[in-house]
PDB file of N, CA and C in Angstrom:
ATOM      1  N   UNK A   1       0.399  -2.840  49.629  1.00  0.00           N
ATOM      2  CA  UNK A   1       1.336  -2.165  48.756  1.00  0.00           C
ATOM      3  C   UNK A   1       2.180  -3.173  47.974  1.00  0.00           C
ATOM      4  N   UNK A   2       2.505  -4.519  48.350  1.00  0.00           N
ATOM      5  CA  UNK A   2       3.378  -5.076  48.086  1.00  0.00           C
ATOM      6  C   UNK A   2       2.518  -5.154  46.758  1.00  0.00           C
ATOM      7  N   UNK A   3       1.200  -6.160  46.954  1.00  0.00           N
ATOM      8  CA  UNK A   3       0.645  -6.996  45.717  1.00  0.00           C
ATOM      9  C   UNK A   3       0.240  -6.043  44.777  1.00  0.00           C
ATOM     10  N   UNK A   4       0.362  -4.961  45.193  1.00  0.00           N
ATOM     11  CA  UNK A   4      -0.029  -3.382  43.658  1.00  0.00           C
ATOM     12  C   UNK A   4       1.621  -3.796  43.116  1.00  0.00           C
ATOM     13  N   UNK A   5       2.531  -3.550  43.842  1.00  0.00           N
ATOM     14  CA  UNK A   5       3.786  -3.934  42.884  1.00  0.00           C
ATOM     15  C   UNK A   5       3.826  -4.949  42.179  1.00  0.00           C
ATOM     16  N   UNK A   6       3.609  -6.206  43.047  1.00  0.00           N
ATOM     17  CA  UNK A   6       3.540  -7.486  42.032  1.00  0.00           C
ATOM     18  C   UNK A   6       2.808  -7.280  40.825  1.00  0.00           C
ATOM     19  N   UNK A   7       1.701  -6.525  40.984  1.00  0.00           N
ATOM     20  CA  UNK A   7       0.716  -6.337  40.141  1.00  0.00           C
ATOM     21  C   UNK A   7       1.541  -5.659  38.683  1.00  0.00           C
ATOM     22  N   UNK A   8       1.967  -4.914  39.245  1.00  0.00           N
ATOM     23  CA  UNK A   8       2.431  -4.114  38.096  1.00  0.00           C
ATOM     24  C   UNK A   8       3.803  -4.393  37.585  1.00  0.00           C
ATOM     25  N   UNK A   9       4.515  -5.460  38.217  1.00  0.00           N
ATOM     26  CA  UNK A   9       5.462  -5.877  37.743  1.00  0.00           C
ATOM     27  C   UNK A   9       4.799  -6.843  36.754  1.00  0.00           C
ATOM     28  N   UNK A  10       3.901  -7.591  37.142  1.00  0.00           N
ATOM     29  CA  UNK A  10       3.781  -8.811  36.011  1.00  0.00           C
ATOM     30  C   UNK A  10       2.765  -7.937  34.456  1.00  0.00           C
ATOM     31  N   UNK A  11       2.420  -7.203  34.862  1.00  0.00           N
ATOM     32  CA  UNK A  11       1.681  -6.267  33.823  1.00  0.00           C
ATOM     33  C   UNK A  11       2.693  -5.766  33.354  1.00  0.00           C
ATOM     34  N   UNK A  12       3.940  -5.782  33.725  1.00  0.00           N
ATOM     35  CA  UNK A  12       4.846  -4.618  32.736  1.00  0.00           C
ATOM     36  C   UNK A  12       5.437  -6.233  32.043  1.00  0.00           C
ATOM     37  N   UNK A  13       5.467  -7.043  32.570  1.00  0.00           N
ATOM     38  CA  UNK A  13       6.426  -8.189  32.137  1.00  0.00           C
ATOM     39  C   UNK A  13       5.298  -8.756  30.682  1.00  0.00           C
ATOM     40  N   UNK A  14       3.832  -9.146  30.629  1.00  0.00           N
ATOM     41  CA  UNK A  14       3.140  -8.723  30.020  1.00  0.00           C
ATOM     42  C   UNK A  14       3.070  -8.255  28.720  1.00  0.00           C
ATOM     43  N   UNK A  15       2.932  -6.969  29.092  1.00  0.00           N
ATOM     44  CA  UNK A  15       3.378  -5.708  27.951  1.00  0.00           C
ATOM     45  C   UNK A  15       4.825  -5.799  27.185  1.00  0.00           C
ATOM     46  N   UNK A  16       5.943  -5.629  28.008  1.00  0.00           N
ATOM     47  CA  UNK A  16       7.011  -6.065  27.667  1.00  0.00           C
ATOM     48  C   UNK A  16       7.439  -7.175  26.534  1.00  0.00           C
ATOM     49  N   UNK A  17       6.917  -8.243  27.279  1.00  0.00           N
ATOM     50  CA  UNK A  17       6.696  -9.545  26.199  1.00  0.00           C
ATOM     51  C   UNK A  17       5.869  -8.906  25.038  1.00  0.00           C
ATOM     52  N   UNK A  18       5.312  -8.593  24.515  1.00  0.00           N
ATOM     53  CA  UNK A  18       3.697  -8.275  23.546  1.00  0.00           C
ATOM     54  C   UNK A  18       4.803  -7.015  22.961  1.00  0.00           C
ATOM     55  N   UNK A  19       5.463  -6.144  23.661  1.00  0.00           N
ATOM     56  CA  UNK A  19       6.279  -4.814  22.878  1.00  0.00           C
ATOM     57  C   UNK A  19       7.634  -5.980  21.815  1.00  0.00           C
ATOM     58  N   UNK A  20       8.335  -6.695  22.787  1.00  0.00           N
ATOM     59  CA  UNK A  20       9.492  -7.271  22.476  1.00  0.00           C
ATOM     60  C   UNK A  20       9.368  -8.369  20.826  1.00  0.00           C
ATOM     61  N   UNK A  21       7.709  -8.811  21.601  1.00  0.00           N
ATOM     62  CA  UNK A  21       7.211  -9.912  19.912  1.00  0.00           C
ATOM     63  C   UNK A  21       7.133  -8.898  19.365  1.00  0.00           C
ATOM     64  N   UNK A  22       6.256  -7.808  18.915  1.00  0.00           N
ATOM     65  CA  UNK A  22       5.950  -6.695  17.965  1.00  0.00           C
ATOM     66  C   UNK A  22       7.605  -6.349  17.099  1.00  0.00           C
ATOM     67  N   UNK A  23       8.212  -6.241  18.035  1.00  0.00           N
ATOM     68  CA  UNK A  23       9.544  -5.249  17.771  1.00  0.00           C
ATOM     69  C   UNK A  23      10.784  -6.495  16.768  1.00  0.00           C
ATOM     70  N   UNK A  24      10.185  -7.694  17.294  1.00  0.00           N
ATOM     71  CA  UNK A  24      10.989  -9.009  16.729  1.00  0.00           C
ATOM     72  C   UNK A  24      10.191  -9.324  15.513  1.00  0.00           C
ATOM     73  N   UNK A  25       8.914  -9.011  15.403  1.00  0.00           N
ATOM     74  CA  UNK A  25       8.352  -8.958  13.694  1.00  0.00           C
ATOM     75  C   UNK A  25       8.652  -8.180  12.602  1.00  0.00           C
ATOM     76  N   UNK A  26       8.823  -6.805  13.481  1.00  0.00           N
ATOM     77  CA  UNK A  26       9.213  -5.714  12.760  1.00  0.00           C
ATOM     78  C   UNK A  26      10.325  -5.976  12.342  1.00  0.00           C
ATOM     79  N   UNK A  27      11.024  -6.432  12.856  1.00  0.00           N
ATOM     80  CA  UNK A  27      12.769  -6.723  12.702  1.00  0.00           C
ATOM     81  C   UNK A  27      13.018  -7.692  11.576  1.00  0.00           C
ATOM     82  N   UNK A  28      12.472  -8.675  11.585  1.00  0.00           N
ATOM     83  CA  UNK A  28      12.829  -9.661  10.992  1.00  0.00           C
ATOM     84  C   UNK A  28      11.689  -9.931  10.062  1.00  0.00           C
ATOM     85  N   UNK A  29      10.337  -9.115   9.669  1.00  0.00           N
ATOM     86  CA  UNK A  29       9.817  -9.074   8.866  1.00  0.00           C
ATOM     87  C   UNK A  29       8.702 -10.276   8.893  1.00  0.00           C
ATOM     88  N   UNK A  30       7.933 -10.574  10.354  1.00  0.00           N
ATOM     89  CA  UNK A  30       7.539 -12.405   9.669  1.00  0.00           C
ATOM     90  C   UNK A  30       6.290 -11.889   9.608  1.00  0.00           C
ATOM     91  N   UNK A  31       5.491 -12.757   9.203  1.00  0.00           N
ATOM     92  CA  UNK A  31       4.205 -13.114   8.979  1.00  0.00           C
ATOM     93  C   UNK A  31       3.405 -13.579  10.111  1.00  0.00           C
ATOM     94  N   UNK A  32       3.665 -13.459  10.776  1.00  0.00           N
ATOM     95  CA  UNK A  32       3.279 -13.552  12.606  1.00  0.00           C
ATOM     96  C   UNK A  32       2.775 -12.888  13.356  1.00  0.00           C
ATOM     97  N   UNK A  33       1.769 -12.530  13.630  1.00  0.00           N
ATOM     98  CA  UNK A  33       1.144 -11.462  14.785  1.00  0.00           C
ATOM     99  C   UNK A  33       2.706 -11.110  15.946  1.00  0.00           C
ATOM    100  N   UNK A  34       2.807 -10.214  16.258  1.00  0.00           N
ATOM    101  CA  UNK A  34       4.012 -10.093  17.052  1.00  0.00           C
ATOM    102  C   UNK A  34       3.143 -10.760  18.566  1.00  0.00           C
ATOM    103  N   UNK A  35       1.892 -10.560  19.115  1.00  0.00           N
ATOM    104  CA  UNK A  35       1.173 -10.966  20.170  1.00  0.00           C
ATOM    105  C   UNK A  35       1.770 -12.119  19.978  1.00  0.00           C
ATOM    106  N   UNK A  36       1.718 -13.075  19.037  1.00  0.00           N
ATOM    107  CA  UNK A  36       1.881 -14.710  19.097  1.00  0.00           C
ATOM    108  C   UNK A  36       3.484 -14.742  19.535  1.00  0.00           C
ATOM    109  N   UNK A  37       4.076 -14.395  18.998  1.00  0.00           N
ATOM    110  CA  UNK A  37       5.884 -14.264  19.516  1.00  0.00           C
ATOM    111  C   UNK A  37       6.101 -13.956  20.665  1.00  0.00           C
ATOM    112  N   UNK A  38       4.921 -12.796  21.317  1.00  0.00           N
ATOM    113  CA  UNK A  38       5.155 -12.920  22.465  1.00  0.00           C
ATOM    114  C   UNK A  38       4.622 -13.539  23.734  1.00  0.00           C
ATOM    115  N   UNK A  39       3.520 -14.411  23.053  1.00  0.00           N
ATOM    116  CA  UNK A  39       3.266 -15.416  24.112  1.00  0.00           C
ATOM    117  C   UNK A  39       4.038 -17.190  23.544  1.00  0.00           C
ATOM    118  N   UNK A  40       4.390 -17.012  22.470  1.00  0.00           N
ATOM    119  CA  UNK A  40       6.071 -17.806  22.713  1.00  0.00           C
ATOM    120  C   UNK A  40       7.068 -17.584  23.203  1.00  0.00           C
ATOM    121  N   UNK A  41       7.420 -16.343  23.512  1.00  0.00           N
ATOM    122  CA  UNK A  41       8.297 -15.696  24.562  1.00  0.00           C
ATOM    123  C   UNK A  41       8.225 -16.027  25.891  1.00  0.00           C
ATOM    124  N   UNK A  42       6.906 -15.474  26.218  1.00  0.00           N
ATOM    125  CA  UNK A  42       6.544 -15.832  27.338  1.00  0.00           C
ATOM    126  C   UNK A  42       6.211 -17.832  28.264  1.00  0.00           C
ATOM    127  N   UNK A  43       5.620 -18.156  27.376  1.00  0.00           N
ATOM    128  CA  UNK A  43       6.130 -19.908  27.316  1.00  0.00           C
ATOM    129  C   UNK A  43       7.352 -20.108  27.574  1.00  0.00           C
ATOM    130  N   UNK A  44       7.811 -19.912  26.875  1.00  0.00           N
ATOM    131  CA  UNK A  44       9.748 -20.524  26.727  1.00  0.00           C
ATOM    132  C   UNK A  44      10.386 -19.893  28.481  1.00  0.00           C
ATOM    133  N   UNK A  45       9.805 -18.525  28.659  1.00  0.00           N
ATOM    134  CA  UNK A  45      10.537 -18.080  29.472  1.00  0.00           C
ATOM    135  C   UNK A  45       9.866 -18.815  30.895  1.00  0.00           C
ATOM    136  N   UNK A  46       8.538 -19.175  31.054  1.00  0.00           N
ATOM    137  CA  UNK A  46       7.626 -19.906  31.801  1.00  0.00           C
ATOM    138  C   UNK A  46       8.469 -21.349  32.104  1.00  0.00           C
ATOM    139  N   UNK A  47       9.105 -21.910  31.078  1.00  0.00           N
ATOM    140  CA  UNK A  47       9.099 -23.159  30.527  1.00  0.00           C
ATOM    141  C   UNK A  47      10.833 -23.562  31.516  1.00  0.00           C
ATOM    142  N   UNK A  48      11.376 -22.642  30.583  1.00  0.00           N
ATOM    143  CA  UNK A  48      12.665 -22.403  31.975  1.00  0.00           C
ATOM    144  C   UNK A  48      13.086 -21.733  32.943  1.00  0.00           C
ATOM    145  N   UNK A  49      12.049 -21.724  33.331  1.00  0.00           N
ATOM    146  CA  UNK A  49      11.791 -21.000  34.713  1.00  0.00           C
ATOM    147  C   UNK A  49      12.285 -19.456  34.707  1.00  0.00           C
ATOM    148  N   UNK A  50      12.747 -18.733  34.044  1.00  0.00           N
ATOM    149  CA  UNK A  50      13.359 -17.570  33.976  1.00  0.00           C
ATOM    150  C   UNK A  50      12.308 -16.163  34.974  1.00  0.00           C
ATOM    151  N   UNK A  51      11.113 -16.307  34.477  1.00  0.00           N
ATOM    152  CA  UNK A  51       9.849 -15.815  34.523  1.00  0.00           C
ATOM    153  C   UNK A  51       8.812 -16.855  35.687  1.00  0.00           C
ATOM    154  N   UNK A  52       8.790 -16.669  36.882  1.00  0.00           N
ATOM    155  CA  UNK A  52       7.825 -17.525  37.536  1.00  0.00           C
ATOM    156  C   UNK A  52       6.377 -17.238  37.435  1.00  0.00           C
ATOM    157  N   UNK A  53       5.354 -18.107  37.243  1.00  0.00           N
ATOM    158  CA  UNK A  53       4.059 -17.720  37.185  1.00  0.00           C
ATOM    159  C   UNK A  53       3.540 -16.964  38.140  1.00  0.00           C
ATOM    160  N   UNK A  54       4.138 -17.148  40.035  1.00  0.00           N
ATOM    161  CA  UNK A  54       3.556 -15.779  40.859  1.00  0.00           C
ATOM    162  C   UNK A  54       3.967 -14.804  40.656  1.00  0.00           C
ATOM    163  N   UNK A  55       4.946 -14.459  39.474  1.00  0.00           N
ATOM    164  CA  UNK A  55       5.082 -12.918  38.914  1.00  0.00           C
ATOM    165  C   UNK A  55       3.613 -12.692  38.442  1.00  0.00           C
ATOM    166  N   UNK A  56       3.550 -13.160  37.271  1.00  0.00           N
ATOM    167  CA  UNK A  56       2.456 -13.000  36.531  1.00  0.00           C
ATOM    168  C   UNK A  56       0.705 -13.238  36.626  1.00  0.00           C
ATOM    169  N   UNK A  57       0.534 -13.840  37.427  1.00  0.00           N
ATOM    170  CA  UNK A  57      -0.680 -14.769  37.444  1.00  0.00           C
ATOM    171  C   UNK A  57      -1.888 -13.602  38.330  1.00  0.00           C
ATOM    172  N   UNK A  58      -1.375 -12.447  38.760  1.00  0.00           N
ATOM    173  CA  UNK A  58      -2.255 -11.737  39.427  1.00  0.00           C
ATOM    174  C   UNK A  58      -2.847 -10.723  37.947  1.00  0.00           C
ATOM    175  N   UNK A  59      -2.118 -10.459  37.750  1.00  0.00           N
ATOM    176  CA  UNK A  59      -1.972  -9.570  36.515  1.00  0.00           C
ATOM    177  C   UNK A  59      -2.837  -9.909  35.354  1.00  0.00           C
ATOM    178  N   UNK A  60      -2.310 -11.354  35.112  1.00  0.00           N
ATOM    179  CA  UNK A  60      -2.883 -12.139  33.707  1.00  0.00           C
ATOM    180  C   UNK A  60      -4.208 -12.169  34.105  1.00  0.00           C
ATOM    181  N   UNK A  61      -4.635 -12.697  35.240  1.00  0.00           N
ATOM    182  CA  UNK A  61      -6.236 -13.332  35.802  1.00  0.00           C
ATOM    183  C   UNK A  61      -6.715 -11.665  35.542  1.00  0.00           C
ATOM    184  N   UNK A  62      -6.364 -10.470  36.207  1.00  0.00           N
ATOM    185  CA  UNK A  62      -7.654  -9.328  35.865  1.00  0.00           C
ATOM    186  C   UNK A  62      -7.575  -8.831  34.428  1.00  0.00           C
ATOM    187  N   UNK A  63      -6.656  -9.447  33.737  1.00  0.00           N
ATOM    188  CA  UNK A  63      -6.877  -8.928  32.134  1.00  0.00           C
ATOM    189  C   UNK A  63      -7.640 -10.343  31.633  1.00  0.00           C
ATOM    190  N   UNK A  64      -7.732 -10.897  32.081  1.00  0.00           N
ATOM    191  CA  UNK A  64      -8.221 -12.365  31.474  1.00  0.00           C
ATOM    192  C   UNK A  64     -10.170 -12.329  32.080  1.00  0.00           C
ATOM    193  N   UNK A  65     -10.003 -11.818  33.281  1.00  0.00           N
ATOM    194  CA  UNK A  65     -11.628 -11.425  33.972  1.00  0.00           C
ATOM    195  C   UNK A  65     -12.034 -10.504  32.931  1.00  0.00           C
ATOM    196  N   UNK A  66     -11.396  -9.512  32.299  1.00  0.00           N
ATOM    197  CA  UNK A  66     -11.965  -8.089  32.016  1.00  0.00           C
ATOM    198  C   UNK A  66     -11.864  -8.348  30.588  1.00  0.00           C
ATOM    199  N   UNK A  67     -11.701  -9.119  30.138  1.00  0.00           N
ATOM    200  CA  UNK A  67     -11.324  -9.694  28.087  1.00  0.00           C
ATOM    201  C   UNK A  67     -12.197  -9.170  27.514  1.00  0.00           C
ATOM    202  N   UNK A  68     -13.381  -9.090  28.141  1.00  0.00           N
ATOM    203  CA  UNK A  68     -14.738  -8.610  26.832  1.00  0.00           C
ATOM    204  C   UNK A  68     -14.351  -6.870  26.578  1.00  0.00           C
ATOM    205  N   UNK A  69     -13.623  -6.516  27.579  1.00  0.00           N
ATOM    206  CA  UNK A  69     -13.446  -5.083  26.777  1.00  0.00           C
ATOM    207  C   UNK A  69     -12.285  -5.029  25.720  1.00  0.00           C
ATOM    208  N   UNK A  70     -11.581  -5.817  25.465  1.00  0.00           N
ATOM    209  CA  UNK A  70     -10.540  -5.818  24.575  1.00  0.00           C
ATOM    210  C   UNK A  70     -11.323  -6.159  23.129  1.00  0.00           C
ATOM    211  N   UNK A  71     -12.417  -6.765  23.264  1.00  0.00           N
ATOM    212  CA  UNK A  71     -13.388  -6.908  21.929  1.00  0.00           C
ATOM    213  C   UNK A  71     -13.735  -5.753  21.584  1.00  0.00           C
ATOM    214  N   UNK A  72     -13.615  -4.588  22.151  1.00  0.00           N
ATOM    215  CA  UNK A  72     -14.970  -3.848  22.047  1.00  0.00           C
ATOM    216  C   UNK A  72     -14.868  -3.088  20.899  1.00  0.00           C
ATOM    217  N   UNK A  73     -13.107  -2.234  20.685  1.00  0.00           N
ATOM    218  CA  UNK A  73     -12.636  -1.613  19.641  1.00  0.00           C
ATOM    219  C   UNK A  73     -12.819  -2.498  17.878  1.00  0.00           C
ATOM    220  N   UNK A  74     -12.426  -3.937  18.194  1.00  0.00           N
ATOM    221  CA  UNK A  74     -12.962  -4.668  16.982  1.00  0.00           C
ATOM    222  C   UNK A  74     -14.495  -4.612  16.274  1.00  0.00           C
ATOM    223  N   UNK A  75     -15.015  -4.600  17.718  1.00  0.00           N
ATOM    224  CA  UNK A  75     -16.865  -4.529  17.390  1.00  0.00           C
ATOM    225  C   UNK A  75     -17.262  -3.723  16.855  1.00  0.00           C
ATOM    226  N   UNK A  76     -16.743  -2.515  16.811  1.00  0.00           N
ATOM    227  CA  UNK A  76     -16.511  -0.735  16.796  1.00  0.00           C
ATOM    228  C   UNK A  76     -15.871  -0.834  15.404  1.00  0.00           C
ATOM    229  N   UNK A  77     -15.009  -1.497  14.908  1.00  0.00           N
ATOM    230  CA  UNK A  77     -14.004  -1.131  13.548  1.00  0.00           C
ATOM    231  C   UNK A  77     -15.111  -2.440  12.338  1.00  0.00           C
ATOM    232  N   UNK A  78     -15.664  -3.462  13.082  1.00  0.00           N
ATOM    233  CA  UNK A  78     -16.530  -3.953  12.126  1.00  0.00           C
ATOM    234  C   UNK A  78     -17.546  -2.856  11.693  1.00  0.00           C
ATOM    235  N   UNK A  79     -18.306  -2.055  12.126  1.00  0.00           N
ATOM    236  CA  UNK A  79     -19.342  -1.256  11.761  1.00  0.00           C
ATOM    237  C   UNK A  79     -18.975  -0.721  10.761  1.00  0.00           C
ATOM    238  N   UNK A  80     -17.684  -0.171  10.204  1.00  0.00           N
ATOM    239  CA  UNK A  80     -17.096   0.121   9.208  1.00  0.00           C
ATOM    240  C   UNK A  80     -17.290  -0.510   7.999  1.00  0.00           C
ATOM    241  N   UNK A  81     -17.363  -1.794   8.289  1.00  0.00           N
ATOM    242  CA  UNK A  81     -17.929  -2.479   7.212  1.00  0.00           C
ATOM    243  C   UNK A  81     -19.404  -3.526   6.701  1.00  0.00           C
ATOM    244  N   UNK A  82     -19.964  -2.275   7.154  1.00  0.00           N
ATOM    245  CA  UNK A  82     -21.356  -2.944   7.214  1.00  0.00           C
ATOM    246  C   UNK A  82     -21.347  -3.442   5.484  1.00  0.00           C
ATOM    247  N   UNK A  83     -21.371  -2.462   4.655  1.00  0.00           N
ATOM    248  CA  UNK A  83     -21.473  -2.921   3.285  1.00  0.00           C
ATOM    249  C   UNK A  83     -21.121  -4.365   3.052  1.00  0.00           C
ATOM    250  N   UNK A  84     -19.636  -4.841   3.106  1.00  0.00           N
ATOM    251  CA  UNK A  84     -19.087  -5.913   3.184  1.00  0.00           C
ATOM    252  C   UNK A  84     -19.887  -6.602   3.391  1.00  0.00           C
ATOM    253  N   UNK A  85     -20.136  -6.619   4.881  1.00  0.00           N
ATOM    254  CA  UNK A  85     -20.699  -7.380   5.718  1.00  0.00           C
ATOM    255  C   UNK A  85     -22.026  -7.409   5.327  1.00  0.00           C
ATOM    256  N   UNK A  86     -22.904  -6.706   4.660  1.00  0.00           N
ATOM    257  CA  UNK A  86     -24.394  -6.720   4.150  1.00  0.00           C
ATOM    258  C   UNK A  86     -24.066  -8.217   2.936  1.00  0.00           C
ATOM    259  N   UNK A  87     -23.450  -7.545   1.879  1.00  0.00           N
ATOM    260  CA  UNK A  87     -22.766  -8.626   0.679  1.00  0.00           C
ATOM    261  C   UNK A  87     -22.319 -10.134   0.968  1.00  0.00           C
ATOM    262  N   UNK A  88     -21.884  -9.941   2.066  1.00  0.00           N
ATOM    263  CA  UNK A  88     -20.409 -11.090   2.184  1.00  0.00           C
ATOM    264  C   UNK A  88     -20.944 -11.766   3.296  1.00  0.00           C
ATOM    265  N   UNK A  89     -22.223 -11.186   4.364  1.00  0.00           N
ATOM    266  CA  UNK A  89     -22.500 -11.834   5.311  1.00  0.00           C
ATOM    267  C   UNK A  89     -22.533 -13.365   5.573  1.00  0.00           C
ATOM    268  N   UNK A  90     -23.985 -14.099   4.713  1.00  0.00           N
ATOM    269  CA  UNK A  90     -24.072 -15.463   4.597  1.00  0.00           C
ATOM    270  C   UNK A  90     -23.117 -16.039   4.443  1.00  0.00           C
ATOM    271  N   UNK A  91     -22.170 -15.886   3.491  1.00  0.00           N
ATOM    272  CA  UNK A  91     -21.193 -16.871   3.198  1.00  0.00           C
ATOM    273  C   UNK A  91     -19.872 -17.335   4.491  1.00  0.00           C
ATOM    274  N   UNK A  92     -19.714 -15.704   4.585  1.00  0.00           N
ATOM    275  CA  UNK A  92     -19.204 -15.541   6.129  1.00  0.00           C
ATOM    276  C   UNK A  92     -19.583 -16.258   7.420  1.00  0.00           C
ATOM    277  N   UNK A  93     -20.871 -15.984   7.542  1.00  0.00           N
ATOM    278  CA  UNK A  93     -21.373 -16.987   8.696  1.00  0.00           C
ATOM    279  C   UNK A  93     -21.318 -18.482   8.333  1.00  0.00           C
ATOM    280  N   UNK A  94     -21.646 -18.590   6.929  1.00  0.00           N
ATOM    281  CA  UNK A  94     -21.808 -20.163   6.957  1.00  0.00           C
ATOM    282  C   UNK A  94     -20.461 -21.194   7.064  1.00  0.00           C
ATOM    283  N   UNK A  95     -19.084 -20.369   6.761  1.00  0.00           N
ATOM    284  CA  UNK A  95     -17.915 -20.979   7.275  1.00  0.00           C
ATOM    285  C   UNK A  95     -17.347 -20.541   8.854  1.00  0.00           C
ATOM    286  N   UNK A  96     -17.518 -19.816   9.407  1.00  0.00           N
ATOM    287  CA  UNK A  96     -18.352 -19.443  10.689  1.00  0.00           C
ATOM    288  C   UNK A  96     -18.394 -20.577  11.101  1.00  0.00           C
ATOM    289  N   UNK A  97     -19.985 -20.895  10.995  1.00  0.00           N
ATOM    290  CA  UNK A  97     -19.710 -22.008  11.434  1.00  0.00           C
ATOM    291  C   UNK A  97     -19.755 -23.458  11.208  1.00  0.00           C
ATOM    292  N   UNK A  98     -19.290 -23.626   9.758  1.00  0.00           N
ATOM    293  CA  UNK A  98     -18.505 -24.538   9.321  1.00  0.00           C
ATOM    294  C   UNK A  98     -17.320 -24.905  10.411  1.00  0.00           C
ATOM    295  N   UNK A  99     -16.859 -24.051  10.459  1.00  0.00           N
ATOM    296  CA  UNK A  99     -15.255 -24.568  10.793  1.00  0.00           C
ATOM    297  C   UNK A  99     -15.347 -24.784  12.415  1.00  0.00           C
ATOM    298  N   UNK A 100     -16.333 -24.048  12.942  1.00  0.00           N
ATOM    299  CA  UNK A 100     -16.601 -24.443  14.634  1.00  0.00           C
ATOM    300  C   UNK A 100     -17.185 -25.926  14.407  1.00  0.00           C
ATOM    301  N   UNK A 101     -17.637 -26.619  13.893  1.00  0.00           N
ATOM    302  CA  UNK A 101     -18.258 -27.455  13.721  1.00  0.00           C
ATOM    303  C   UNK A 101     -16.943 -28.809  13.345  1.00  0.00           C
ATOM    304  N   UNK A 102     -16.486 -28.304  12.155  1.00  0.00           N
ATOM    305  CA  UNK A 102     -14.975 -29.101  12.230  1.00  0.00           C
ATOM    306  C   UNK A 102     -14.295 -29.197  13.104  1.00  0.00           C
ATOM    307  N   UNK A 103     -13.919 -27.924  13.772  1.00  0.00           N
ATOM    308  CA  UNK A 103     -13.255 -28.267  15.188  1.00  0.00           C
ATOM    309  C   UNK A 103     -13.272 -28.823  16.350  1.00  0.00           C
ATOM    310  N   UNK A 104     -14.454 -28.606  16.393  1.00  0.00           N
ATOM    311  CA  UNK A 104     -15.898 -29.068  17.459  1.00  0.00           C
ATOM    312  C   UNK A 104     -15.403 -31.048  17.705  1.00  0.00           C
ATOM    313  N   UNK A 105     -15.196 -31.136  15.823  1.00  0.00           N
ATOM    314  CA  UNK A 105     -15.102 -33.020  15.682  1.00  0.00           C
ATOM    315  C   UNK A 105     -13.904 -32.987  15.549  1.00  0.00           C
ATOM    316  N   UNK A 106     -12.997 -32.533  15.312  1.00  0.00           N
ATOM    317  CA  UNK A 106     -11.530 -32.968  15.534  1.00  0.00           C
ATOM    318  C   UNK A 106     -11.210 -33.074  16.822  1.00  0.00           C
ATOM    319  N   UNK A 107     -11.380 -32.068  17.579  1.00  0.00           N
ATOM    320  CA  UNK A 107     -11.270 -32.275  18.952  1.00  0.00           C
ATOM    321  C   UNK A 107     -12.150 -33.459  19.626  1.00  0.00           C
ATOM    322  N   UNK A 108     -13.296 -33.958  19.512  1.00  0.00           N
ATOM    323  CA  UNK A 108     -13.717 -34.774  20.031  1.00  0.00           C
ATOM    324  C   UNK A 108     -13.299 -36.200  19.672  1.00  0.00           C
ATOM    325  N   UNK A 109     -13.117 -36.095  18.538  1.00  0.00           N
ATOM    326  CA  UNK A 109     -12.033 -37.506  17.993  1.00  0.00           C
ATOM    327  C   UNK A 109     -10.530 -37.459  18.624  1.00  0.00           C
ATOM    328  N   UNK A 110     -10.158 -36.191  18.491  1.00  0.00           N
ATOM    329  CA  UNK A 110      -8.422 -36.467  19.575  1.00  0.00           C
ATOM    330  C   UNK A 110      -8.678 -36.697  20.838  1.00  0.00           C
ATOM    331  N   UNK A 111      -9.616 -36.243  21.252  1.00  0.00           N
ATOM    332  CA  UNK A 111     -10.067 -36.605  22.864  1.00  0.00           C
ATOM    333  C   UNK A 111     -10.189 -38.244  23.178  1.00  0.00           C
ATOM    334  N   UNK A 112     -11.118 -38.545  21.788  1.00  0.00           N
ATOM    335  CA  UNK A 112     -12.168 -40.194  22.245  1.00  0.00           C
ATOM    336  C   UNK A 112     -10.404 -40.897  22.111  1.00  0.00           C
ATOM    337  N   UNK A 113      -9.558 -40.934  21.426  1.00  0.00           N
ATOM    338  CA  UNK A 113      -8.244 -41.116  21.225  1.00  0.00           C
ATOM    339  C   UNK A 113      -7.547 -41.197  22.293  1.00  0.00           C
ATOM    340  N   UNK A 114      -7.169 -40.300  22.914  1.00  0.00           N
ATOM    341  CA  UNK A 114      -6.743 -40.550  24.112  1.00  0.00           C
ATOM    342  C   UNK A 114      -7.218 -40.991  25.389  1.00  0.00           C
ATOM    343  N   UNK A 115      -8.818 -40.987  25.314  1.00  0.00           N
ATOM    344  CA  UNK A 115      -9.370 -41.443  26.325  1.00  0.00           C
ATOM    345  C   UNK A 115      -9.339 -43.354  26.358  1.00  0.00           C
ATOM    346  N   UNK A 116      -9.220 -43.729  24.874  1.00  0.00           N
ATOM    347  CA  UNK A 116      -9.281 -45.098  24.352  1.00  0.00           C
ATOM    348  C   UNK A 116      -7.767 -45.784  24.623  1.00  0.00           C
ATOM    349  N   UNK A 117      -6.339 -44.652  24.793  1.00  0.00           N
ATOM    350  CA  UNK A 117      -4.929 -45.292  25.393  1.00  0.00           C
ATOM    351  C   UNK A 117      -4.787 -45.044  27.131  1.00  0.00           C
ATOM    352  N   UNK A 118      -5.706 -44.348  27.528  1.00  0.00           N
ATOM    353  CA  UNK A 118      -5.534 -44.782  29.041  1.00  0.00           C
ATOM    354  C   UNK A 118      -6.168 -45.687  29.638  1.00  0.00           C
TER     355      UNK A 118
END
């Protein structure tokens, strides 16, 4: 009984954070996914201890196991645009993966970088 509470305390803490960013975009108008505000929220609050990670960490891990269903509604709202996506495909894929490919070497150059000062 206890760890269903924990459970659902760190799932409301979670949500909470993710309602509180939403509600701080709305407010102040930014250009910011409110999700991102609220996992800067959640950092900061991580960061000074306010929020301990064995609140959270039961919670986060079965939404973090179960992630492929949070794709699923996107997968579902692309079909909508098959047209687009018929037109616009190639070009789409080819920066796709362009940019995995850039990243791919930036990261391996910041890596060889730090592996070259220790």
């Amino acid at each position: 009984m206890q760890r269903l509470i924990k459970w659902i305390i760190g799932l409301s803490l979670l949500f909470g954070l993710s309602a509180l960013g939403n509600w701080i975009v709305a407010a102040l108008d930014l250009k910011v996914p409110g999700s991102v505000i609220g996992m800067v929220l959640l950092l900061l609050l991580l960061m000074t201890k306010l929020i301990r990670v064995e609140w959270i960490e039961d919670s986060a891990g079965f939404m973090t196991k179960h992630l492929a269903f949070f794709f699923i509604p996107i997968a579902v709202g692309l079909m909508s645009y098959s047209d687009l996506l018929k037109a616009e495909g190639v070009p789409l894929f080819a920066a796709l993966i362009i940019s995995l490919f850039v990243g791919l070497i930036v990261t391996a150059l910041i890596s060889g970088r730090r592996g070259e000062a220790s």
